[in-house]
N, C-alpha and C. Protein backbone atom coordinates (compact mmCIF):
# COMPACT_ATOMS: atom_id res chain seq x y z
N UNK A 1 -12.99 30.33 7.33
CA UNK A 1 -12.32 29.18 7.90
C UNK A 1 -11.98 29.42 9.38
N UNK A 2 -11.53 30.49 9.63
CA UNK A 2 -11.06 31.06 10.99
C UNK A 2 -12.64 30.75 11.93
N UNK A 3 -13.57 31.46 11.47
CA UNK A 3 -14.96 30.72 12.43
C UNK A 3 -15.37 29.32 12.50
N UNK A 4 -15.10 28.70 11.79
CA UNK A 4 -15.11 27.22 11.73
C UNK A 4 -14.37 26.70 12.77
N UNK A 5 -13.11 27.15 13.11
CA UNK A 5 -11.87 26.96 14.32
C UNK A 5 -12.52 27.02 15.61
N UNK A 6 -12.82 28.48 15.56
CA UNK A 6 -13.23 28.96 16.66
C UNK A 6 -14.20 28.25 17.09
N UNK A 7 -15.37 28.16 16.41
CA UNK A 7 -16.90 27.26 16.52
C UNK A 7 -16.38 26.09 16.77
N UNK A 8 -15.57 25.27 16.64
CA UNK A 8 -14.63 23.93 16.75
C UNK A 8 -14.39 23.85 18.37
N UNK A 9 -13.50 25.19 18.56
CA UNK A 9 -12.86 25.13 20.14
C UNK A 9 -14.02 25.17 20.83
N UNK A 10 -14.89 26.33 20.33
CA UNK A 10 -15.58 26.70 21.54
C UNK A 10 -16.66 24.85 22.02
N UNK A 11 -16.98 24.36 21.19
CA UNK A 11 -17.58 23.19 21.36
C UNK A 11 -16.57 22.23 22.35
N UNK A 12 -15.09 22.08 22.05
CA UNK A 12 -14.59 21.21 22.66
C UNK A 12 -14.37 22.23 23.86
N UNK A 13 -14.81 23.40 24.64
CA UNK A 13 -14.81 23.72 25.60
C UNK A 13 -15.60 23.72 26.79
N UNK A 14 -17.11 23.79 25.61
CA UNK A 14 -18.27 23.75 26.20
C UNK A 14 -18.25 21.98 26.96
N UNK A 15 -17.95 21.03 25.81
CA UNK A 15 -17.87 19.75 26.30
C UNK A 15 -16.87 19.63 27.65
N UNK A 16 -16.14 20.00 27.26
CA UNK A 16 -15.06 19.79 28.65
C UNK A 16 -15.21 20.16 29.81
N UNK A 17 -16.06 21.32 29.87
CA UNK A 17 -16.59 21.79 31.10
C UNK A 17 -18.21 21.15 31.81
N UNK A 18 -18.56 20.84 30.70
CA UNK A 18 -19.39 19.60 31.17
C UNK A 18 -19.14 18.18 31.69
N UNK A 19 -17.83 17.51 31.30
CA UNK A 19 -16.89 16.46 31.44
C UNK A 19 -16.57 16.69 32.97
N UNK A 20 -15.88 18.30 33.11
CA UNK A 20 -14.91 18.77 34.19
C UNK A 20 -15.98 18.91 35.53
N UNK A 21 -17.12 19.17 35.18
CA UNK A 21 -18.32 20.10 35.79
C UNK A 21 -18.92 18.88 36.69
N UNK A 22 -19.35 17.81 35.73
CA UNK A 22 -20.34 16.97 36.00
C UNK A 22 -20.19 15.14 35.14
N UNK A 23 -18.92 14.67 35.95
CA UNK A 23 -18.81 13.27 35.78
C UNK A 23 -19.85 12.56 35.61
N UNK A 24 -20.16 12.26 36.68
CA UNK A 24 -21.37 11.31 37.04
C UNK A 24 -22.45 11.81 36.11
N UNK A 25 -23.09 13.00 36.31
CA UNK A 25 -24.02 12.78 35.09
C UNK A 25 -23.84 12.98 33.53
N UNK A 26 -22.38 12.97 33.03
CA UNK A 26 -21.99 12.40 31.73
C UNK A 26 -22.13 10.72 31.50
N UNK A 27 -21.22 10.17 32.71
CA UNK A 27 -21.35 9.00 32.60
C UNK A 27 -22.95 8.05 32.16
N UNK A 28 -24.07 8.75 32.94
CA UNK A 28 -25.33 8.14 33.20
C UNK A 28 -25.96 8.47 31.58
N UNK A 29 -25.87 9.84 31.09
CA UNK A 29 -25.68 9.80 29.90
C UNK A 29 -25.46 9.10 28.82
N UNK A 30 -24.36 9.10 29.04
CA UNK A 30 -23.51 8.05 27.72
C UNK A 30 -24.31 6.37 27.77
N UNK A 31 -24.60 6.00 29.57
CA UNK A 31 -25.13 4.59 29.38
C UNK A 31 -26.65 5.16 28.99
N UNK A 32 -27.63 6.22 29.11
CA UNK A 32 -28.83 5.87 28.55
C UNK A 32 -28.94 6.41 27.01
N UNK A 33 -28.02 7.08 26.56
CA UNK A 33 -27.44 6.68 25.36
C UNK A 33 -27.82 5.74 24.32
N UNK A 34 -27.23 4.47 24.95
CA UNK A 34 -26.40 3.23 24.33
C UNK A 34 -27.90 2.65 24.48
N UNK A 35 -28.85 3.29 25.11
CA UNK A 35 -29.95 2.36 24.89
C UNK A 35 -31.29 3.10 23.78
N UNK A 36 -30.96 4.42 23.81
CA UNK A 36 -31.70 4.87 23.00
C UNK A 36 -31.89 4.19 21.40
N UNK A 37 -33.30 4.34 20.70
CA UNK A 37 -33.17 4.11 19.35
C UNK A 37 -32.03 4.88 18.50
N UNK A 38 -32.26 4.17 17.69
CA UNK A 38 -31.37 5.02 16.43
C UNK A 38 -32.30 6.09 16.04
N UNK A 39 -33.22 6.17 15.84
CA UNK A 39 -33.87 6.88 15.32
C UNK A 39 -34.26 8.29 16.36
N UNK A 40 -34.39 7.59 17.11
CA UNK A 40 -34.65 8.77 18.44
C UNK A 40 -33.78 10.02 18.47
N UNK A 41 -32.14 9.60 18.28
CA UNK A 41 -30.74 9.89 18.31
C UNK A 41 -31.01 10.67 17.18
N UNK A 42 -30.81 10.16 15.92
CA UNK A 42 -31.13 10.70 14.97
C UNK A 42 -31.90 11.90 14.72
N UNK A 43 -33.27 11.69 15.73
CA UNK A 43 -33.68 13.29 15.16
C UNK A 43 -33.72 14.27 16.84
N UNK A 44 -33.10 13.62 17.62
CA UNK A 44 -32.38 14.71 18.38
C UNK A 44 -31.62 15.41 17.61
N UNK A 45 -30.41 14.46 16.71
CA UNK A 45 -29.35 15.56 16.11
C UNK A 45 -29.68 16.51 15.07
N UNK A 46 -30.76 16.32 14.35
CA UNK A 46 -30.97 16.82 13.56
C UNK A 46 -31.78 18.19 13.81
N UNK A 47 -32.93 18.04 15.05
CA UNK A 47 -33.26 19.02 15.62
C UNK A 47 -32.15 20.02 16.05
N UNK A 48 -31.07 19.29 17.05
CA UNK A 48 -29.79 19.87 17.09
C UNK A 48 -29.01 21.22 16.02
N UNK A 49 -29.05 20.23 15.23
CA UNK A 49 -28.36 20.59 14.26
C UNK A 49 -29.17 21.67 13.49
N UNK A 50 -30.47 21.54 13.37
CA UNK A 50 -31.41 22.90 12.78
C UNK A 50 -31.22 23.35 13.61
N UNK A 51 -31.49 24.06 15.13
CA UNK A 51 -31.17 24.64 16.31
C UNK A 51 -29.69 25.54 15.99
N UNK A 52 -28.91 24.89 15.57
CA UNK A 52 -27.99 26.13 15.41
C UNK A 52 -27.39 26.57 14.13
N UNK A 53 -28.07 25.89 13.22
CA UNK A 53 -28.34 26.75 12.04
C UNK A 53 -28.93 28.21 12.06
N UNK A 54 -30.49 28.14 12.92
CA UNK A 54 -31.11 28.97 13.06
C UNK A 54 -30.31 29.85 14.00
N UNK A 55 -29.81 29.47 15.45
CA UNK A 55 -28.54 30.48 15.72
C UNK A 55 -28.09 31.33 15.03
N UNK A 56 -26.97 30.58 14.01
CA UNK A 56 -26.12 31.14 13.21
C UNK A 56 -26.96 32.00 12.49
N UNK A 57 -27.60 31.75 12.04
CA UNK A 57 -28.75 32.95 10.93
C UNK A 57 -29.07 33.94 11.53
N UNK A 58 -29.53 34.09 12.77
CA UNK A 58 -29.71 35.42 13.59
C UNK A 58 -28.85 35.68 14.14
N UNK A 59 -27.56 35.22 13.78
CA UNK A 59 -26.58 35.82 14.73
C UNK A 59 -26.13 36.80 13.17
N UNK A 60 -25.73 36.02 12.41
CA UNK A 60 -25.12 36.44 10.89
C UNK A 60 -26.07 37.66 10.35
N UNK A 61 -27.28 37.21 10.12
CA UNK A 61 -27.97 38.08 9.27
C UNK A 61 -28.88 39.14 10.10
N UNK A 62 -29.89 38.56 11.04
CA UNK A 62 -30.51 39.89 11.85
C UNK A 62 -29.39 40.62 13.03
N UNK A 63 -28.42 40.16 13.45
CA UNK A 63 -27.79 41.14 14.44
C UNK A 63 -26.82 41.30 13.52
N UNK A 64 -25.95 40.64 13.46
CA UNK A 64 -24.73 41.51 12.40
C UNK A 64 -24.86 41.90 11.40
């Protein structure tokens, strides 16, 4: 549970310093966004989301 936290913050840090870093190109973001498919979105996140699965697995199992 304690890595779940951590993995939690560290995301709302990474975001914030992107927020803090670079306004303008969050903003331009968010509007080409709002125009993307659903589907497009969709398997960005999911690529995403396998992307640090596979992380986590070589972080967990081949280095530690």
């Amino acid at each position: 549970m304690t890595d779940l936290i951590v993995a939690v913050g560290l995301v709302l840090v990474i975001e914030g310093l992107l927020y803090a870093a670079f306004p303008e190109g969050m903003k331009k973001m968010m509007q080409l966004a709002q125009t993307m498919p659903d589907n497009s979105m969709r398997t960005g996140g999911l690529i995403a989301a396998a992307g640090g699965i596979v992380i986590i697995w070589v972080t967990r199992v081949l280095i530690g």
